[in-house]
Protein backbone atom coordinates (compact mmCIF):
# COMPACT_ATOMS: atom_id res chain seq x y z
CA UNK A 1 132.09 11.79 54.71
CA UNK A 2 132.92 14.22 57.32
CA UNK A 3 131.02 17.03 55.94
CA UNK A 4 127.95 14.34 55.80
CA UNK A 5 128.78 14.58 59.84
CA UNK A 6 129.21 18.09 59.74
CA UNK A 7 125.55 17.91 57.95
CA UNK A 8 123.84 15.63 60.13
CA UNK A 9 124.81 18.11 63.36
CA UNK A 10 123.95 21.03 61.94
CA UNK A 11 120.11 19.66 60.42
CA UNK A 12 119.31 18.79 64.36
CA UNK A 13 119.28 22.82 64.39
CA UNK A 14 116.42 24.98 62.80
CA UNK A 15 117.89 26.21 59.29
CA UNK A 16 118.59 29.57 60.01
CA UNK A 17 120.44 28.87 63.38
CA UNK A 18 122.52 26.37 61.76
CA UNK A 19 122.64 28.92 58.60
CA UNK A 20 124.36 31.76 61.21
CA UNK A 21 126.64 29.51 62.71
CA UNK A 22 128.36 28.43 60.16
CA UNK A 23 128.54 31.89 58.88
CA UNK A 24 130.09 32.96 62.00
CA UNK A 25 132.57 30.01 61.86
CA UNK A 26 133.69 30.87 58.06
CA UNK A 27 134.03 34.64 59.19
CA UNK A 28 136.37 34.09 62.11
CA UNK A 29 138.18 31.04 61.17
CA UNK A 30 138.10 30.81 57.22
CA UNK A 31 140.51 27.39 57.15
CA UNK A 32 137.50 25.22 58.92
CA UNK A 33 136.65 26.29 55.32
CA UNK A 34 138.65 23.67 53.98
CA UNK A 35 139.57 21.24 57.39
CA UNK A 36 137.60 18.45 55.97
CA UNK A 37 138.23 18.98 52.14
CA UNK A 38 141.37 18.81 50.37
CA UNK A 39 140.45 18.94 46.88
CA UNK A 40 142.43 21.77 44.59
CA UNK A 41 140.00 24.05 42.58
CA UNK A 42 139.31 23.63 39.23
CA UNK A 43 141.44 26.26 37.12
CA UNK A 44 139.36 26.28 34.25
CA UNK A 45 139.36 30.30 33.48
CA UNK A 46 136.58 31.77 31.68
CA UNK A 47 136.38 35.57 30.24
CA UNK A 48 132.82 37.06 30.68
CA UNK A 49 132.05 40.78 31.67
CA UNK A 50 134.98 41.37 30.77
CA UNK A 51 136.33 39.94 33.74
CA UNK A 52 138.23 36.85 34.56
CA UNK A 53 136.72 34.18 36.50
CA UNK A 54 138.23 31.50 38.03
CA UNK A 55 135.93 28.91 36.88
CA UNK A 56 132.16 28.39 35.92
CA UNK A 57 130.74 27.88 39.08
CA UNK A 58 129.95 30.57 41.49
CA UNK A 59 128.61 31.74 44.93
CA UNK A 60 124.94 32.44 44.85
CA UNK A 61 123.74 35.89 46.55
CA UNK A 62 121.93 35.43 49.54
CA UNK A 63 124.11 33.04 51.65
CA UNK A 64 126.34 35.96 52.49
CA UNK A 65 124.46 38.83 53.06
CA UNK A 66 127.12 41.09 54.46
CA UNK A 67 130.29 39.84 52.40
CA UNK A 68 131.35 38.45 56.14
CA UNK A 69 133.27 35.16 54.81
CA UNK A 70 135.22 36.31 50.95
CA UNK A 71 138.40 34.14 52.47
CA UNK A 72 136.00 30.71 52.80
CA UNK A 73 134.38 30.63 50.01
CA UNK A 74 137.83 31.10 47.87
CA UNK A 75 139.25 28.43 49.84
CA UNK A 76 136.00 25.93 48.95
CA UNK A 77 137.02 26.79 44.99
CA UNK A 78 134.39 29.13 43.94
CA UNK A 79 134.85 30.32 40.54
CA UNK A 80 133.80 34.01 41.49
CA UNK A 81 131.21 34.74 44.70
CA UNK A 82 128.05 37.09 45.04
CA UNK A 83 127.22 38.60 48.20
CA UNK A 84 124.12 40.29 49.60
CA UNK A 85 121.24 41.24 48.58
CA UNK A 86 122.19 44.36 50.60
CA UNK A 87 119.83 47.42 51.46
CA UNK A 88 121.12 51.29 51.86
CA UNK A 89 119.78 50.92 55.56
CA UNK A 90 120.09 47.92 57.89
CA UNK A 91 117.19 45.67 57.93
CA UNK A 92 115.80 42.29 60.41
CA UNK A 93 113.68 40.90 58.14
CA UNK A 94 110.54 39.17 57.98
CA UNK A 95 109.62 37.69 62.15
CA UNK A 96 110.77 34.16 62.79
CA UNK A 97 110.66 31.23 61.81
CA UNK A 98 111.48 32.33 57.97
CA UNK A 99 113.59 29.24 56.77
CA UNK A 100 112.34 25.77 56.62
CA UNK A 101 114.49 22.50 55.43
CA UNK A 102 112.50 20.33 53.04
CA UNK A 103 114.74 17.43 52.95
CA UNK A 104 113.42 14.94 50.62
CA UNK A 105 113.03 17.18 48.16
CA UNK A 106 116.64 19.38 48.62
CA UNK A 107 114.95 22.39 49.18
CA UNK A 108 114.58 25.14 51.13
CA UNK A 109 111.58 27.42 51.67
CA UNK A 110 112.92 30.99 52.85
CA UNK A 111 111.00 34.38 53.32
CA UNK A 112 113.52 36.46 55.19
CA UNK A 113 112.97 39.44 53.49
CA UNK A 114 116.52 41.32 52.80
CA UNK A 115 117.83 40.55 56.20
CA UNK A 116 121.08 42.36 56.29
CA UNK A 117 122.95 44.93 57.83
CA UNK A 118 123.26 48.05 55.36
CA UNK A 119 125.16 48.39 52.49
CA UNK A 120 128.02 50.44 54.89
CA UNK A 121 128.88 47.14 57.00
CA UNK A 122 129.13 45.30 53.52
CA UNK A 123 131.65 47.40 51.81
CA UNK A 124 133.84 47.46 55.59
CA UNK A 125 133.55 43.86 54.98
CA UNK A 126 134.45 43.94 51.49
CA UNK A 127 137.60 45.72 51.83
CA UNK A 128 138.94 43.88 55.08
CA UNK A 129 138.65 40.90 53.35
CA UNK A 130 141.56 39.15 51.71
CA UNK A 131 139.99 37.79 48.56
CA UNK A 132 141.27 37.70 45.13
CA UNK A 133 138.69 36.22 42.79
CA UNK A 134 135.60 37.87 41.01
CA UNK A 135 133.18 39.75 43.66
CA UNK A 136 129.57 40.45 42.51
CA UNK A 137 127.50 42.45 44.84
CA UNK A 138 123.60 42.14 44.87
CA UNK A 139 121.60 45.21 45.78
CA UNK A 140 118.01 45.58 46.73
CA UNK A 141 115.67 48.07 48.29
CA UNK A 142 114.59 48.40 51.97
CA UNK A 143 111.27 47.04 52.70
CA UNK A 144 109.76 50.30 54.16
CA UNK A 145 110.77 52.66 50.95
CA UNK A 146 107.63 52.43 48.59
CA UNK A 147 107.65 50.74 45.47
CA UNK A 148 107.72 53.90 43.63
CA UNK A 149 111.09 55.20 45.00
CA UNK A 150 112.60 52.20 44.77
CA UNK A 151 115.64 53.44 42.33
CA UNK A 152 116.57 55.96 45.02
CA UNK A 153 117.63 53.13 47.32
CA UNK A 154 119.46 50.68 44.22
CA UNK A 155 120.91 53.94 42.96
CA UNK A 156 122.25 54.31 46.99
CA UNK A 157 123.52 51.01 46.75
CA UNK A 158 124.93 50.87 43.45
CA UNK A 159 127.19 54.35 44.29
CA UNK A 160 128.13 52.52 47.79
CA UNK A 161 129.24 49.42 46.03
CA UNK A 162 130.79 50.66 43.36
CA UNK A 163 134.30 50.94 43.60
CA UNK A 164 134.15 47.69 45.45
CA UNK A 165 132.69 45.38 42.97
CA UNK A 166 133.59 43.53 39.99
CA UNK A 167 129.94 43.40 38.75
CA UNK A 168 126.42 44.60 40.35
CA UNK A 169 123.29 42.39 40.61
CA UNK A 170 119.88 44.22 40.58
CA UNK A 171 117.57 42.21 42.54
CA UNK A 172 113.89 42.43 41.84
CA UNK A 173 113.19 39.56 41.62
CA UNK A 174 112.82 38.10 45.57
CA UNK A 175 109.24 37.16 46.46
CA UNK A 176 109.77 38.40 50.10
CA UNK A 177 109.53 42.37 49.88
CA UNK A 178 106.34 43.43 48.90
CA UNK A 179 105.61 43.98 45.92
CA UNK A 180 109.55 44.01 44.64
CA UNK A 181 108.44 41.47 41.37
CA UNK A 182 106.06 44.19 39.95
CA UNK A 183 109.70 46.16 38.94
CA UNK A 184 109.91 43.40 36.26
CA UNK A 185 106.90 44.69 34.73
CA UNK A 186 107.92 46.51 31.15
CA UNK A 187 107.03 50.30 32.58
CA UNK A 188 108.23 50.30 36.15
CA UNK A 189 111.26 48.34 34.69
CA UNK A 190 112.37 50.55 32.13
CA UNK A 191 112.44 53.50 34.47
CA UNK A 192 114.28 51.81 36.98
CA UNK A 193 116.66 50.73 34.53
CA UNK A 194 117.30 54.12 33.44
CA UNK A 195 117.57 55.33 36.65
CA UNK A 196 120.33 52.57 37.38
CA UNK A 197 121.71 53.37 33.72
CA UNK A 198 122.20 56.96 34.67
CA UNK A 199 123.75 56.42 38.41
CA UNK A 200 126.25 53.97 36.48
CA UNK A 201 127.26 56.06 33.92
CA UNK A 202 128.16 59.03 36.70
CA UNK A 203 130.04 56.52 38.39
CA UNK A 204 131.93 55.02 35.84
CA UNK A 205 133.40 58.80 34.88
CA UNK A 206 133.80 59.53 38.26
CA UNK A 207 136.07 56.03 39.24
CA UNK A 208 137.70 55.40 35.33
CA UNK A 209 136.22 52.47 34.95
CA UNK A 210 132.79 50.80 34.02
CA UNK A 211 131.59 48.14 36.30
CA UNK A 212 128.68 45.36 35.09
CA UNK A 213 125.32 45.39 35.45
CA UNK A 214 123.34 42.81 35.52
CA UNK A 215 119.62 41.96 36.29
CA UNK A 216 118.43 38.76 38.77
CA UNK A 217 114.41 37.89 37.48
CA UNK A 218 112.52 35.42 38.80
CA UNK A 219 110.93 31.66 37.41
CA UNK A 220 107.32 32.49 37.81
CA UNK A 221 107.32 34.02 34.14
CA UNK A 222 105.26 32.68 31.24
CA UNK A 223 106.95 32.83 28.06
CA UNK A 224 105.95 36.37 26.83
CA UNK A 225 107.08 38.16 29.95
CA UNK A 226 110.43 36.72 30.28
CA UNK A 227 110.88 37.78 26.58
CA UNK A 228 109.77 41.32 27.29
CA UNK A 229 111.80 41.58 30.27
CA UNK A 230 115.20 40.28 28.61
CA UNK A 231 114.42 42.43 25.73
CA UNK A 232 114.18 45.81 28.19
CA UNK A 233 117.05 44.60 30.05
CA UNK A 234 119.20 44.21 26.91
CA UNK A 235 118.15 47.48 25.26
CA UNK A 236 118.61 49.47 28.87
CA UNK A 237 122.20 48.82 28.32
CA UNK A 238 122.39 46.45 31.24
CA UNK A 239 124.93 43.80 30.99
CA UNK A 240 123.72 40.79 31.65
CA UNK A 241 120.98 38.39 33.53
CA UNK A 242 120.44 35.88 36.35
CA UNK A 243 118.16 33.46 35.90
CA UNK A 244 116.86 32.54 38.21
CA UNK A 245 115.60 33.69 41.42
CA UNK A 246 113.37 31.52 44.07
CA UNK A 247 110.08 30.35 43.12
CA UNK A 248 105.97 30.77 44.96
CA UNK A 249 105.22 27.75 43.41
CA UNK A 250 104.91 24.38 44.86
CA UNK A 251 103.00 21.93 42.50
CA UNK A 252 106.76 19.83 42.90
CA UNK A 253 106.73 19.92 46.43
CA UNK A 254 102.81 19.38 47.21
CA UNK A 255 102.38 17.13 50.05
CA UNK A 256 105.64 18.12 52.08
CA UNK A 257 106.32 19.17 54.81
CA UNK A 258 106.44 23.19 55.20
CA UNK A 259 105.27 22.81 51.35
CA UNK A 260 102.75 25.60 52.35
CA UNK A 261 105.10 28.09 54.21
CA UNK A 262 105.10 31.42 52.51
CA UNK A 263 108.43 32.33 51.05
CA UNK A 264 111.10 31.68 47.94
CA UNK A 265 111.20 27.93 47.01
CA UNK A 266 114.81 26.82 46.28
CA UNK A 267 116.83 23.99 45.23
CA UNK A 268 116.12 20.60 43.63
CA UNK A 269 112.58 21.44 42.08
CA UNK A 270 113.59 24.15 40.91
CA UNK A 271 115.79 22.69 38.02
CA UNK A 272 113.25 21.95 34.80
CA UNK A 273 111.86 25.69 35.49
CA UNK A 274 114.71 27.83 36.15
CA UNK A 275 116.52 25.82 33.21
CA UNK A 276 113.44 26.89 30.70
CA UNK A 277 113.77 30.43 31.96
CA UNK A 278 117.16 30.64 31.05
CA UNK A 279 116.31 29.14 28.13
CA UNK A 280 113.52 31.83 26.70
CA UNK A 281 115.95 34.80 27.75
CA UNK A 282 118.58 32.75 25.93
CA UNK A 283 116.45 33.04 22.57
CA UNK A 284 115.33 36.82 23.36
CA UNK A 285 118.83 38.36 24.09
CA UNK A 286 120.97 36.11 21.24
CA UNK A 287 123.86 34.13 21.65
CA UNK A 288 126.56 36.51 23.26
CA UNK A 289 124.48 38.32 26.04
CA UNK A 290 125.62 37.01 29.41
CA UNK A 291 123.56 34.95 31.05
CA UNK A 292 123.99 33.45 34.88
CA UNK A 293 122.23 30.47 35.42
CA UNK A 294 121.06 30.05 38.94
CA UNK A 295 118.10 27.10 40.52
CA UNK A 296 118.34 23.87 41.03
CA UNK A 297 122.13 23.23 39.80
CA UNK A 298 122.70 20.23 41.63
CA UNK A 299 124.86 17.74 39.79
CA UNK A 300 127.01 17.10 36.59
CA UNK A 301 123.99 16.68 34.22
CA UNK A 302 121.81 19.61 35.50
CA UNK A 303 124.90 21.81 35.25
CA UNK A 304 125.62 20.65 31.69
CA UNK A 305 122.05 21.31 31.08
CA UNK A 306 122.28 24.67 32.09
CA UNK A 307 125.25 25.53 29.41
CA UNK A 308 123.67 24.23 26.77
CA UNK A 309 120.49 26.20 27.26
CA UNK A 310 122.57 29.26 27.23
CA UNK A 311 123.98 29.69 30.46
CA UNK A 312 127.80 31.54 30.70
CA UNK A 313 128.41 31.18 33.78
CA UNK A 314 126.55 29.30 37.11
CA UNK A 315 125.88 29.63 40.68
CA UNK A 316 124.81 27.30 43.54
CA UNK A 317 123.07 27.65 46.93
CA UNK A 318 120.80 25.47 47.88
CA UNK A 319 122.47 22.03 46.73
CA UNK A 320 126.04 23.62 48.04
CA UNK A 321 124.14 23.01 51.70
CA UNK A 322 122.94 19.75 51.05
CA UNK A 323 125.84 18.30 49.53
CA UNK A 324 129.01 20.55 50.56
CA UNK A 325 132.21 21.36 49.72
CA UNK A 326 132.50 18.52 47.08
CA UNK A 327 129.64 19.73 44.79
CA UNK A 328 131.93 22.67 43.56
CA UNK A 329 134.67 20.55 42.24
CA UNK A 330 132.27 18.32 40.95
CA UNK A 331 130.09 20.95 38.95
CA UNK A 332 133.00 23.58 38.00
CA UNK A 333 134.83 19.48 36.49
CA UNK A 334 131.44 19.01 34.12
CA UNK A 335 131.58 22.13 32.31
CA UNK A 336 135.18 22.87 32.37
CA UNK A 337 136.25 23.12 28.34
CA UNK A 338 137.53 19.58 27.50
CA UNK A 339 133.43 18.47 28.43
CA UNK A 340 131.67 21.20 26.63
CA UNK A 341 133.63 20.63 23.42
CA UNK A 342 132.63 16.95 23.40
């Protein structure tokens, strides 16, 4: 009820400007956090990565860019949280207005293009914070480096973050940098992928231990590409997947309003495709590759859908700011063991 008030205030403000104040809220007073929620977290501990996570349900990238608010997003019950996608250099973005509300549908339309402030303000972030659980950190490349140097910058990133995270998340799968999705393509992706392979394996001598991998592609696949890019990913010796990113498509939203607005489509309509994504990397990679599912999670049934189509783990965004603090509880409950073994 009173985050339904907390809601109601904050949608009389354009997305993003309600998006930064509650970010600035969470970083300098983590408890409002948890002020109008007292529900324990679900301790339902799963071992993936080789890590131990808290339970299922995690923190998507992209709602904390700069790792500003770790001790909030504990307190709300997150199984494990992802921050960024960060860039080697600080970066505004696409212009204004780049996030639009689509209510009726519980989605969001964003195009704000790796809006963040440098992979150096994360990791100051990262190790003032007082956070215990699992940290992923999503990396990307700076609009203005060309497509064809784009390993320099995730290479950057990936030495940066390094000793700070418990897994890495390649992103190349946003629709808002140009020309970022043609890395999933088999060529530029293998290459990349060996670049990253290479960086990693420097890095893991260098700090004694190995740290994750794992590769964030995007729904607008048919079923042949997401099988060739699972298949690359796999044999690159990354360590995992997230599927999925935001979609360009909008044949479940026709009609809306901001429907047409250029950006990543997120949330509700999402579900069906980022479920059959998941689902086709599920059959490429075999049983035991990890797999985060990501798009549309947005109650008990679409969660449990997402586990049995392969998923290990799961992540929210776009339904967390629609529904609040509640959905975490709610989601992490529904595929805690005593469900999936029924």
């Amino acid at each position: 009820m009173l985050y339904a008030v907390a809601r109601s205030a904050l949608f009389q403000l354009d997305a993003e400007t309600a998006h930064h104040l509650t970010l600035a809220s969470f970083k300098h007073m983590p408890r409002l956090a948890t002020l109008p929620f007292r529900e324990a977290p679900v301790e339902d501990p799963v071992n993936c990565l080789g890590l131990r996570f808290r339970n299922r349900v995690g923190l998507a990238a992209g709602l904390d860019k700069n790792g500003a608010c770790l001790e909030a997003w504990e307190r709300l019950g997150f199984g494990f949280v992802e921050v960024g996608t960060v860039t080697p250099r600080p970066q505004p973005g696409n212009p204004r207005p780049r996030m639009f509300r689509l209510p009726e549908q519980a989605a969001l339309i964003n195009r704000l293009g790796f809006n963040n402030e440098g992979v150096d303000v994360l990791v100051r972030n990262v190790q003032r914070a007082r956070y215990g659980g699992v940290l992923g950190i999503n990396i990307g490349k700076n609009a203005a480096t060309a497509i064809e140097n784009a390993g320099d910058d995730y290479c950057i990133c990936l030495e940066k973050v390094y000793p700070h995270a418990h897994y890495v998340t390649v992103n190349i799968s946003s629709p808002n940098t140009a020309n970022l999705r043609a890395l999933q393509t088999e060529g530029p992706l293998a290459e990349l992928l060996r670049e990253v392979s290479e960086t990693r394996a420097a890095l893991a001598e260098r700090h004694g231990r190995r740290v994750p991998v794992l590769i964030k592609i995007a729904p607008d696949m048919d079923a042949d590409a997401v099988r060739r890019v699972a298949e690359t990913v796999q044999a690159s010796g990354m360590d995992g997947l997230i599927a999925t990113n935001t979609t360009v498509r909008r044949d479940s939203v026709k009609g809306a309003r901001h429907a047409e607005e250029t950006g990543g489509l997120s949330g509700r309509p999402l579900t069906d495709m980022s479920c059959e994504v998941l689902r086709q990397a599920r059959e490429a990679v075999g049983p035991d590759f990890p797999i985060i599912g990501v798009g549309g999670i947005h109650d008990a049934r679409s969660a449990q859908e997402r586990i049995a189509a392969g998923a290990t783990l799961l992540q929210v965004y776009t339904s967390f700011i629609y529904q609040g603090p509640a959905l975490i509880p709610a989601l992490a409950r529904a595929v805690a063991a005593p469900q999936r073994s029924t």
